[in-house]
PDB file of N, CA and C in Angstrom:
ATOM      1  N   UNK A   1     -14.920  15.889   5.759  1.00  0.00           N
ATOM      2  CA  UNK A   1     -14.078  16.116   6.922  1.00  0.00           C
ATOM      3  C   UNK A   1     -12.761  15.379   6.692  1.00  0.00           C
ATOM      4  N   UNK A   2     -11.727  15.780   6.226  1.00  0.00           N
ATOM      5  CA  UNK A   2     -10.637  15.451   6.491  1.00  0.00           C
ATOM      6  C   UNK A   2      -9.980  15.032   7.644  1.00  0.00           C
ATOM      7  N   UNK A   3      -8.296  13.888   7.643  1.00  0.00           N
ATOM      8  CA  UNK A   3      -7.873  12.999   8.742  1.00  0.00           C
ATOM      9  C   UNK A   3      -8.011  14.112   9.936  1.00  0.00           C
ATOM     10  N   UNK A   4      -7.018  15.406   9.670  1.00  0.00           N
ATOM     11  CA  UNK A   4      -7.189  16.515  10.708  1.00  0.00           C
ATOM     12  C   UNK A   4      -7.968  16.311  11.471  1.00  0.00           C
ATOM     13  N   UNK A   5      -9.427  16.786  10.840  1.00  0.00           N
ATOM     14  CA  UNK A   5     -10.505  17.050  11.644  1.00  0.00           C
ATOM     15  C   UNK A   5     -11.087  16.028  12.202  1.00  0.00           C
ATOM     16  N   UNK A   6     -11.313  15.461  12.132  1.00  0.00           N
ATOM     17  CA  UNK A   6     -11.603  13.852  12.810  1.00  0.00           C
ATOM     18  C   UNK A   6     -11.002  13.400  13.668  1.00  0.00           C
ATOM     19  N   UNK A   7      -9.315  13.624  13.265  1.00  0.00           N
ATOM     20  CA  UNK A   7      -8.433  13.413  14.708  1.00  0.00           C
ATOM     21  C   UNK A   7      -8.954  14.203  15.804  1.00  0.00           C
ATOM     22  N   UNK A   8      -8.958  15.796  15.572  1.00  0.00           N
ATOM     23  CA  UNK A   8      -8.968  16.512  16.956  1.00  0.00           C
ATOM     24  C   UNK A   8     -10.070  15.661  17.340  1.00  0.00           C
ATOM     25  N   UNK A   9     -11.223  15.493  16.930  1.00  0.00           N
ATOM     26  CA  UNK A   9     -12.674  14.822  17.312  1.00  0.00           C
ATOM     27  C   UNK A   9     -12.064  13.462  18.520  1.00  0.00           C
ATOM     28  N   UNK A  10     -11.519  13.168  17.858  1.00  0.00           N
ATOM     29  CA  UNK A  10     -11.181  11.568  18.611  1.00  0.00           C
ATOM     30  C   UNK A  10     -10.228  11.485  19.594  1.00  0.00           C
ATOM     31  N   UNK A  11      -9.148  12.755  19.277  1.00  0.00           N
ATOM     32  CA  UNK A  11      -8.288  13.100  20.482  1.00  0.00           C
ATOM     33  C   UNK A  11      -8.807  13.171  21.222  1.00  0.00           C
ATOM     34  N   UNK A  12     -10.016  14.817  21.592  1.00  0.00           N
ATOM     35  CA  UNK A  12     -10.522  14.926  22.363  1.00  0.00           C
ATOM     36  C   UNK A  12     -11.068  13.659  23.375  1.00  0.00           C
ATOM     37  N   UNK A  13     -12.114  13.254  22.362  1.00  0.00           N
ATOM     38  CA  UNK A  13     -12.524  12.079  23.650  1.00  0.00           C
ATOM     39  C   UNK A  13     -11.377  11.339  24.286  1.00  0.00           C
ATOM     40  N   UNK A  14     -10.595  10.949  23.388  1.00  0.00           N
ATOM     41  CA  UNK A  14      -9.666   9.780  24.379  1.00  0.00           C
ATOM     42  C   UNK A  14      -9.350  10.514  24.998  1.00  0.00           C
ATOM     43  N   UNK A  15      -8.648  11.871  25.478  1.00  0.00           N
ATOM     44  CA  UNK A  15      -8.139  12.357  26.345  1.00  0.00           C
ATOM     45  C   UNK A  15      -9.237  12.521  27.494  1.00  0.00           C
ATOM     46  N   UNK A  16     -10.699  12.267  27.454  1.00  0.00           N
ATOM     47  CA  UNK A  16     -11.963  12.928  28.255  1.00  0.00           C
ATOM     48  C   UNK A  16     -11.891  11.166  28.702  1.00  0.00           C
ATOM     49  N   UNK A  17     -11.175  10.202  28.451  1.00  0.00           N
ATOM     50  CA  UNK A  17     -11.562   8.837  28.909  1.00  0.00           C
ATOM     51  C   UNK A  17     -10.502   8.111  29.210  1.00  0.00           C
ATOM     52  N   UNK A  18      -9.485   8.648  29.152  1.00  0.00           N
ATOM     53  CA  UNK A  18      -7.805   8.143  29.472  1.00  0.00           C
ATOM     54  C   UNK A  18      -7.695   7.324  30.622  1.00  0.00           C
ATOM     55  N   UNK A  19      -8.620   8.435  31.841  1.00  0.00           N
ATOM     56  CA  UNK A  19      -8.066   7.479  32.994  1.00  0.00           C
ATOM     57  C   UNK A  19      -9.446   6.214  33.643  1.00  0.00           C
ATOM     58  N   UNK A  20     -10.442   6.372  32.674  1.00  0.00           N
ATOM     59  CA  UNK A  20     -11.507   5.248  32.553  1.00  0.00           C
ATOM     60  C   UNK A  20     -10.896   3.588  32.796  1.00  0.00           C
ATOM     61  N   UNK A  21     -11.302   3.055  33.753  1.00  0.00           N
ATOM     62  CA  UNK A  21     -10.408   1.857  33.544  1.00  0.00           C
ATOM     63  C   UNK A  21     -10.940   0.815  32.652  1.00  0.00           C
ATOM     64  N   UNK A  22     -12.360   0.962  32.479  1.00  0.00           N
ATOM     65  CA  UNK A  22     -13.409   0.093  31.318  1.00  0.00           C
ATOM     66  C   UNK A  22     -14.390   1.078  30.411  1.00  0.00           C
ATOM     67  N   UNK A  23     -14.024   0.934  29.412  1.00  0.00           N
ATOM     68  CA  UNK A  23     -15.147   1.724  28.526  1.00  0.00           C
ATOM     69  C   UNK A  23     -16.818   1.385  28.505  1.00  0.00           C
ATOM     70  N   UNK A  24     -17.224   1.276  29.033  1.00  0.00           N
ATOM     71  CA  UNK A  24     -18.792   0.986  29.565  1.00  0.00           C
ATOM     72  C   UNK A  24     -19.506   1.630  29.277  1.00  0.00           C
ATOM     73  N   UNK A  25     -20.944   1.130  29.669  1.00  0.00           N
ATOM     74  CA  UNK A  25     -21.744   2.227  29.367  1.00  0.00           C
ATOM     75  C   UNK A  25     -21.903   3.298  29.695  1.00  0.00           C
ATOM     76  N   UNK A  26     -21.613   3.615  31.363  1.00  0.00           N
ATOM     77  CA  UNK A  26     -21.625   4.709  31.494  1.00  0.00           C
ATOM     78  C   UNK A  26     -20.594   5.611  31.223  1.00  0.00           C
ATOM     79  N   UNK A  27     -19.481   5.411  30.809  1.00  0.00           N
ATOM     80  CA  UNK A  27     -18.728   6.213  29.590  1.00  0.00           C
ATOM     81  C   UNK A  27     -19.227   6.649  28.629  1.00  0.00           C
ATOM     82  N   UNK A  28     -19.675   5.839  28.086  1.00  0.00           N
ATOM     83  CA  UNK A  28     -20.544   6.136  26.788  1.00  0.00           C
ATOM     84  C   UNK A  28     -21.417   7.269  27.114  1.00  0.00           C
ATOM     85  N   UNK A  29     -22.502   7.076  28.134  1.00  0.00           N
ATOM     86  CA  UNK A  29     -23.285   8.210  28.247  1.00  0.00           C
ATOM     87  C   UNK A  29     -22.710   9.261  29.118  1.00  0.00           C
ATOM     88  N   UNK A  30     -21.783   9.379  29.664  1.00  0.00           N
ATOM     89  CA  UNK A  30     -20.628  10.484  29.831  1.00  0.00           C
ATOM     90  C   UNK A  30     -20.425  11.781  28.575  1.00  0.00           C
ATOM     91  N   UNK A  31     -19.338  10.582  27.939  1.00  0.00           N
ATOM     92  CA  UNK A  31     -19.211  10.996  26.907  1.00  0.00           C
ATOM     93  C   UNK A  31     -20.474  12.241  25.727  1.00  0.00           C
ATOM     94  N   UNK A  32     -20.964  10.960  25.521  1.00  0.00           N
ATOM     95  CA  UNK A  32     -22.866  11.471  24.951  1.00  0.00           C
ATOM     96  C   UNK A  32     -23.009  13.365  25.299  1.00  0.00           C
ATOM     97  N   UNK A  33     -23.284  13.370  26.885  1.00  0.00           N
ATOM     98  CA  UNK A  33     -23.375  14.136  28.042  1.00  0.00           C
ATOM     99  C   UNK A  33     -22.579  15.192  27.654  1.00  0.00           C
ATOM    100  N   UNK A  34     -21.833  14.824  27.591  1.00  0.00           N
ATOM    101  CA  UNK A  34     -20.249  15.937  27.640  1.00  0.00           C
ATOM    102  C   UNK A  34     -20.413  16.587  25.827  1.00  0.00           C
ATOM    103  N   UNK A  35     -20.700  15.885  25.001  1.00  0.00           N
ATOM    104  CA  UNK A  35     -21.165  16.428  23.938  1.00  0.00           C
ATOM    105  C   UNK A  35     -22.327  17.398  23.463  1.00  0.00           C
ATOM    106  N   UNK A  36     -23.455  16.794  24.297  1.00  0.00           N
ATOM    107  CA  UNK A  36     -24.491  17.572  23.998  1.00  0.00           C
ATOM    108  C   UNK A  36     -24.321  18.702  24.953  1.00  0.00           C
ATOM    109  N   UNK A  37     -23.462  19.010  25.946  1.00  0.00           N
ATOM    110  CA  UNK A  37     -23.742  19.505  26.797  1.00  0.00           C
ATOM    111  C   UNK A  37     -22.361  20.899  26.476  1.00  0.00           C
ATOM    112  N   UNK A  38     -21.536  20.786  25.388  1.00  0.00           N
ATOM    113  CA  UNK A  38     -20.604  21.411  24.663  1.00  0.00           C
ATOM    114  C   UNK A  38     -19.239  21.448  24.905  1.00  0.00           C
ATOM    115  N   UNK A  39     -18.830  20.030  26.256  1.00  0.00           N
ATOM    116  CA  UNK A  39     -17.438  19.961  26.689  1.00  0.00           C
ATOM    117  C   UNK A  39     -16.911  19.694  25.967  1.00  0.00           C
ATOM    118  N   UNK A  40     -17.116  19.299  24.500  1.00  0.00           N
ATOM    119  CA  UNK A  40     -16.400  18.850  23.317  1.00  0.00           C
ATOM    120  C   UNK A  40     -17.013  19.287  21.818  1.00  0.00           C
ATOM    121  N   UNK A  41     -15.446  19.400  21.029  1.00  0.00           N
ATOM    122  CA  UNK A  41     -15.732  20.534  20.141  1.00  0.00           C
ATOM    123  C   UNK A  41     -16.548  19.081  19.029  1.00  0.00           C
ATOM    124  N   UNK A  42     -17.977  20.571  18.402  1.00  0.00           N
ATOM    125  CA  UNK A  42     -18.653  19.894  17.692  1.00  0.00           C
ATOM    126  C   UNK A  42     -20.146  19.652  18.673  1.00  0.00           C
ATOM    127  N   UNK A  43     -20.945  19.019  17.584  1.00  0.00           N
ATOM    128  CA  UNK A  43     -22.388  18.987  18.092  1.00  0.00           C
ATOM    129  C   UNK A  43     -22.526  17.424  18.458  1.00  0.00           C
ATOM    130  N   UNK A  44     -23.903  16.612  18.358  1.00  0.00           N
ATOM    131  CA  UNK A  44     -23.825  15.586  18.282  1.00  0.00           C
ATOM    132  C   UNK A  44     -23.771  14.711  17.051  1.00  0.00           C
ATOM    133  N   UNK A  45     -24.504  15.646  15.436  1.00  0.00           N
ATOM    134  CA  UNK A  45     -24.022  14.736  14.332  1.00  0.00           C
ATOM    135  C   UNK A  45     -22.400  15.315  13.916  1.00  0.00           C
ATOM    136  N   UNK A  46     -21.800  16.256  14.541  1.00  0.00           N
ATOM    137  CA  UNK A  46     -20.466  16.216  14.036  1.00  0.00           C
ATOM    138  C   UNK A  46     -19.503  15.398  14.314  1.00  0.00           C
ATOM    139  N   UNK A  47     -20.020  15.312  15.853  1.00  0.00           N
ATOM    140  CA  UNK A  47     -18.982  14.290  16.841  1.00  0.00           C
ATOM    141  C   UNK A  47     -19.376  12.997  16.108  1.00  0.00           C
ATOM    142  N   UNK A  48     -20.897  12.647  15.449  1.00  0.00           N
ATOM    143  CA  UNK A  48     -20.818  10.940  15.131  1.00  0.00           C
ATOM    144  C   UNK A  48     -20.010  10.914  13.914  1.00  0.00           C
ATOM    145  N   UNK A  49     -20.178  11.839  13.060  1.00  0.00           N
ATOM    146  CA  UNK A  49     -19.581  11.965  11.714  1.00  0.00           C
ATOM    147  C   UNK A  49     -18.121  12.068  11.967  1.00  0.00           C
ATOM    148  N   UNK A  50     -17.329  12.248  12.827  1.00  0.00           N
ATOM    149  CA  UNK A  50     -16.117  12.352  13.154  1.00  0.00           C
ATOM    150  C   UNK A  50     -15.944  10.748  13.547  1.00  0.00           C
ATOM    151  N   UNK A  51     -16.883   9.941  14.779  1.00  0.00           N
ATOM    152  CA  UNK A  51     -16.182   9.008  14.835  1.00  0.00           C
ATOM    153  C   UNK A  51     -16.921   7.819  13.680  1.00  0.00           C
ATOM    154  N   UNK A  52     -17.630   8.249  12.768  1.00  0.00           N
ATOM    155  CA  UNK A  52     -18.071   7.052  12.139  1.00  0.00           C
ATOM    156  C   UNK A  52     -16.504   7.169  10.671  1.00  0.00           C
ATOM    157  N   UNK A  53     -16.264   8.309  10.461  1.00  0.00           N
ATOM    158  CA  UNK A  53     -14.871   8.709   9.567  1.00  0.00           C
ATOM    159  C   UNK A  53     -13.425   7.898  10.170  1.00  0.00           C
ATOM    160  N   UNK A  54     -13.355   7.664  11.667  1.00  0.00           N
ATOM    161  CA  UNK A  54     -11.966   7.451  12.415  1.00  0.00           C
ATOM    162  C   UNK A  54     -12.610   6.233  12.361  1.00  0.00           C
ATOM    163  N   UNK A  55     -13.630   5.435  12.218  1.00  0.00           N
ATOM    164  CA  UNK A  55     -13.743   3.911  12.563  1.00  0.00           C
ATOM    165  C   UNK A  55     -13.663   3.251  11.081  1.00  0.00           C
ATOM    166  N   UNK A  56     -13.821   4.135   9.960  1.00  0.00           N
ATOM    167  CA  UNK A  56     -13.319   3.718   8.481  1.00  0.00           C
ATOM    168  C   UNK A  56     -12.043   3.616   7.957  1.00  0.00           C
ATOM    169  N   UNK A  57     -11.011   4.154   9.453  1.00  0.00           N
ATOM    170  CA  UNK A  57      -9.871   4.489   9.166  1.00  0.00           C
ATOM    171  C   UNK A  57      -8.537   3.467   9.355  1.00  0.00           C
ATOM    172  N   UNK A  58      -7.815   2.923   8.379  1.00  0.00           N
ATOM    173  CA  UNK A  58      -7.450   1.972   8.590  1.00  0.00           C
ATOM    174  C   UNK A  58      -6.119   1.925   9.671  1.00  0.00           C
ATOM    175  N   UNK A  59      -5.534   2.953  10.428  1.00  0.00           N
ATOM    176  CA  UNK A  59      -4.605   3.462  10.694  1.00  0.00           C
ATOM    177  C   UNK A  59      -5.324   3.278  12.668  1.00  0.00           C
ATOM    178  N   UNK A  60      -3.792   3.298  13.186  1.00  0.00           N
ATOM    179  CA  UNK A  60      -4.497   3.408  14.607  1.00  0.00           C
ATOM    180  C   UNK A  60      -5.200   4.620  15.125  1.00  0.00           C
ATOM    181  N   UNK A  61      -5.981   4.524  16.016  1.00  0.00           N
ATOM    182  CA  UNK A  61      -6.935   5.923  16.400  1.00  0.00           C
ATOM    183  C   UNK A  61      -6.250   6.386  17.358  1.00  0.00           C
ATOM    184  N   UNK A  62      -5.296   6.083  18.523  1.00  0.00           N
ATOM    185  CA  UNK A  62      -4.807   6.431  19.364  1.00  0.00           C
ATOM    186  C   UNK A  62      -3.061   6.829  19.329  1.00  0.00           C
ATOM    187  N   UNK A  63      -2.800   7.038  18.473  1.00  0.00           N
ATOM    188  CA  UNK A  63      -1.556   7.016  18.036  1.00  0.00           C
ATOM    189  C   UNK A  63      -0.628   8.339  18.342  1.00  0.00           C
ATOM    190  N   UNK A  64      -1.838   9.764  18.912  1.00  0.00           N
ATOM    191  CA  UNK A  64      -1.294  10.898  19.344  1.00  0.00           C
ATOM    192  C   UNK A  64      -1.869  11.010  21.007  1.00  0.00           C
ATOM    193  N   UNK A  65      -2.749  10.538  21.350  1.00  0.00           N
ATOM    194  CA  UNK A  65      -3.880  10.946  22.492  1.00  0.00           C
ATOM    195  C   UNK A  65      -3.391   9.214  22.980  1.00  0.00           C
ATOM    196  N   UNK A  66      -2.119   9.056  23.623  1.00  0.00           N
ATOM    197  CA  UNK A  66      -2.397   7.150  23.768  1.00  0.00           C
ATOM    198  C   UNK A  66      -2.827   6.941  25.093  1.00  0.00           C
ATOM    199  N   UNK A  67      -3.721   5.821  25.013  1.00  0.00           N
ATOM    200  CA  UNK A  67      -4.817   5.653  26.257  1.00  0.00           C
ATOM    201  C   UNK A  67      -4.373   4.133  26.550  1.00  0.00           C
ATOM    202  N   UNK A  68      -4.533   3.410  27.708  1.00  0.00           N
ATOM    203  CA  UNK A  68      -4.048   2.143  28.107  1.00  0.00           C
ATOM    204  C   UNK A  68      -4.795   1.055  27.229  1.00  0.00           C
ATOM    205  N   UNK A  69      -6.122   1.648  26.617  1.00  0.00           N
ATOM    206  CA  UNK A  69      -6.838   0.871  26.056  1.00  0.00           C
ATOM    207  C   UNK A  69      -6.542   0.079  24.329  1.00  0.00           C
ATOM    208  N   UNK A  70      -6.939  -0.963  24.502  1.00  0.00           N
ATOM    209  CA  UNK A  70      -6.533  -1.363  23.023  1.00  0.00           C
ATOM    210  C   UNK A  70      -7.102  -0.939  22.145  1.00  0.00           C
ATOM    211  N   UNK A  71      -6.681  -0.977  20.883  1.00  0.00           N
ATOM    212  CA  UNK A  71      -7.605  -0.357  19.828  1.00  0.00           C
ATOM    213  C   UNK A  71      -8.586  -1.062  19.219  1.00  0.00           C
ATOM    214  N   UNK A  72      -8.696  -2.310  19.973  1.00  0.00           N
ATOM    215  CA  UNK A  72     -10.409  -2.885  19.518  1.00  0.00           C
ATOM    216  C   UNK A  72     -10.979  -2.605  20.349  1.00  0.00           C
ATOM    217  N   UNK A  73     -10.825  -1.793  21.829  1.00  0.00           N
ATOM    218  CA  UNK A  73     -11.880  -1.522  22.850  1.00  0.00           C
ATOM    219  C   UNK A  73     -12.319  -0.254  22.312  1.00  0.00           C
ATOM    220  N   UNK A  74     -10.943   0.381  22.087  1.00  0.00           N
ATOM    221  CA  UNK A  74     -11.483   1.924  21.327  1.00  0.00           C
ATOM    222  C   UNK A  74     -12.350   2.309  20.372  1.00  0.00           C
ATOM    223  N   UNK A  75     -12.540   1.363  19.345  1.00  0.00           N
ATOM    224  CA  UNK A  75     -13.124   1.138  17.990  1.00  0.00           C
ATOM    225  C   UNK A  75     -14.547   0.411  18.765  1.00  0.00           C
ATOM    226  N   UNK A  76     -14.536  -0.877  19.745  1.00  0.00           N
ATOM    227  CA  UNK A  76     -15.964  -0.675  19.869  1.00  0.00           C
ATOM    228  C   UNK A  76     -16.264   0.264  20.680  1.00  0.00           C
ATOM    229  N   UNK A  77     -15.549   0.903  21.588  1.00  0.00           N
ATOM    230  CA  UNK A  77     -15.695   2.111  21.938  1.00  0.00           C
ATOM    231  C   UNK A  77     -16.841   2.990  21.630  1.00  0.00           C
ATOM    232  N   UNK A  78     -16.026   3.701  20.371  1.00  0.00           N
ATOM    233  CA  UNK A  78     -16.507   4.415  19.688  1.00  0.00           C
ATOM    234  C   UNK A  78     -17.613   4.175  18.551  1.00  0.00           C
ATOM    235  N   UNK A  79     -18.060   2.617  17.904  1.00  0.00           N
ATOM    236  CA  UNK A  79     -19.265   2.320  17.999  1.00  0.00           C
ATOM    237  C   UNK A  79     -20.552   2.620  18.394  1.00  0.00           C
ATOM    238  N   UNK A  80     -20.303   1.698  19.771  1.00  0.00           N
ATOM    239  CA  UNK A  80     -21.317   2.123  20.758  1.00  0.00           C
ATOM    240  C   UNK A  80     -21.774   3.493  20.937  1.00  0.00           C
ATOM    241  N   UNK A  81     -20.666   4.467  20.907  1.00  0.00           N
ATOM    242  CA  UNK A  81     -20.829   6.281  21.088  1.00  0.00           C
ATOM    243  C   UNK A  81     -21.575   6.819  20.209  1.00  0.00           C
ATOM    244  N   UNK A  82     -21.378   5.961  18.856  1.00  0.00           N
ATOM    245  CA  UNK A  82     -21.295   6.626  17.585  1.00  0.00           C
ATOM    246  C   UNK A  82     -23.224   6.329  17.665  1.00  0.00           C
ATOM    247  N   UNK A  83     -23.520   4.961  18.214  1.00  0.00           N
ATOM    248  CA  UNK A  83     -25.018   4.634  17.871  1.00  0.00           C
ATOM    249  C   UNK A  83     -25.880   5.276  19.060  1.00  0.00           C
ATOM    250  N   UNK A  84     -24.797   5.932  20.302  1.00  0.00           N
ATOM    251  CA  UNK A  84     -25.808   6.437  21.328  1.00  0.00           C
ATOM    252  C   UNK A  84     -25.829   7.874  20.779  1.00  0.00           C
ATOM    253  N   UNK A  85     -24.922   8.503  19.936  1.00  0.00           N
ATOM    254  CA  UNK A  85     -25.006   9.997  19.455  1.00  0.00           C
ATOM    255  C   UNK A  85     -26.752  10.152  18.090  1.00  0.00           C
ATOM    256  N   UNK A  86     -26.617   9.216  17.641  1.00  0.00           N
ATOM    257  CA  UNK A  86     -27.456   8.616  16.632  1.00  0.00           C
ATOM    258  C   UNK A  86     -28.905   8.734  17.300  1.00  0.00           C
ATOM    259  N   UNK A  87     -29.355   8.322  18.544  1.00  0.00           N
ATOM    260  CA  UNK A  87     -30.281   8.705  18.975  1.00  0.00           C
ATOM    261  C   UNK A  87     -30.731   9.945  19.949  1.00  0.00           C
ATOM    262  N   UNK A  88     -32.075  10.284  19.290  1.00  0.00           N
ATOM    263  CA  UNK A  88     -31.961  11.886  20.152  1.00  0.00           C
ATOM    264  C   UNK A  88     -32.064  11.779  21.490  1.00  0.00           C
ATOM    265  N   UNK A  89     -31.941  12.736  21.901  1.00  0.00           N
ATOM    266  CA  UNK A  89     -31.539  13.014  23.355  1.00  0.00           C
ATOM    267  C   UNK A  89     -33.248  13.499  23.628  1.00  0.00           C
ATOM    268  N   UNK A  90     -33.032  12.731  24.895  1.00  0.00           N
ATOM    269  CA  UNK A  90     -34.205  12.481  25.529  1.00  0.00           C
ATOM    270  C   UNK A  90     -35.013  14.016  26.197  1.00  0.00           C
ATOM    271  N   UNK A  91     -36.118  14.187  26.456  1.00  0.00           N
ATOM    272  CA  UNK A  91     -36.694  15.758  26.587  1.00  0.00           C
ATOM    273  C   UNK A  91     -36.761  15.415  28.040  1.00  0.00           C
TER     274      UNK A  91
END
């Protein structure tokens, strides 16, 4: 997956969490939600593979999609997302 594709991945969310005033958990499982559920492009190992690629990335993540948040909230952010996408979704 190339920078491209990974960006739209990461755009998307920040734009789905912009006006979030704390990235929390229940963002996280928002987020999660909104993935499995197809509000965002990609599945759930594409979306982790997208943000486990943007958290290897040495460059800022928010640099087109800019969110009030800093980019170490974003990065654990997207962590946390990356390890709740990682587990399956509950029956």
């Amino acid at each position: 997956m190339g920078t491209e594709s990974w960006k739209g991945h990461v755009n998307g969310i920040l734009y789905g969490i912009q006006f979030d005033r704390v990235l929390d958990d229940s963002v996280v499982t928002r987020v999660v939600d909104g993935v499995t559920a197809g509000l965002y492009p990609g599945d759930r190992v594409e979306t982790r593979d997208a943000l486990d690629q943007a958290l290897r990335y040495s460059g800022p993540l928010n640099d087109q999609a800019e969110t009030h948040h800093s980019e170490d909230d974003i990065r654990s952010f997207f962590r946390r997302l990356s390890a709740a996408l990682a587990t399956p979704p509950s029956s």
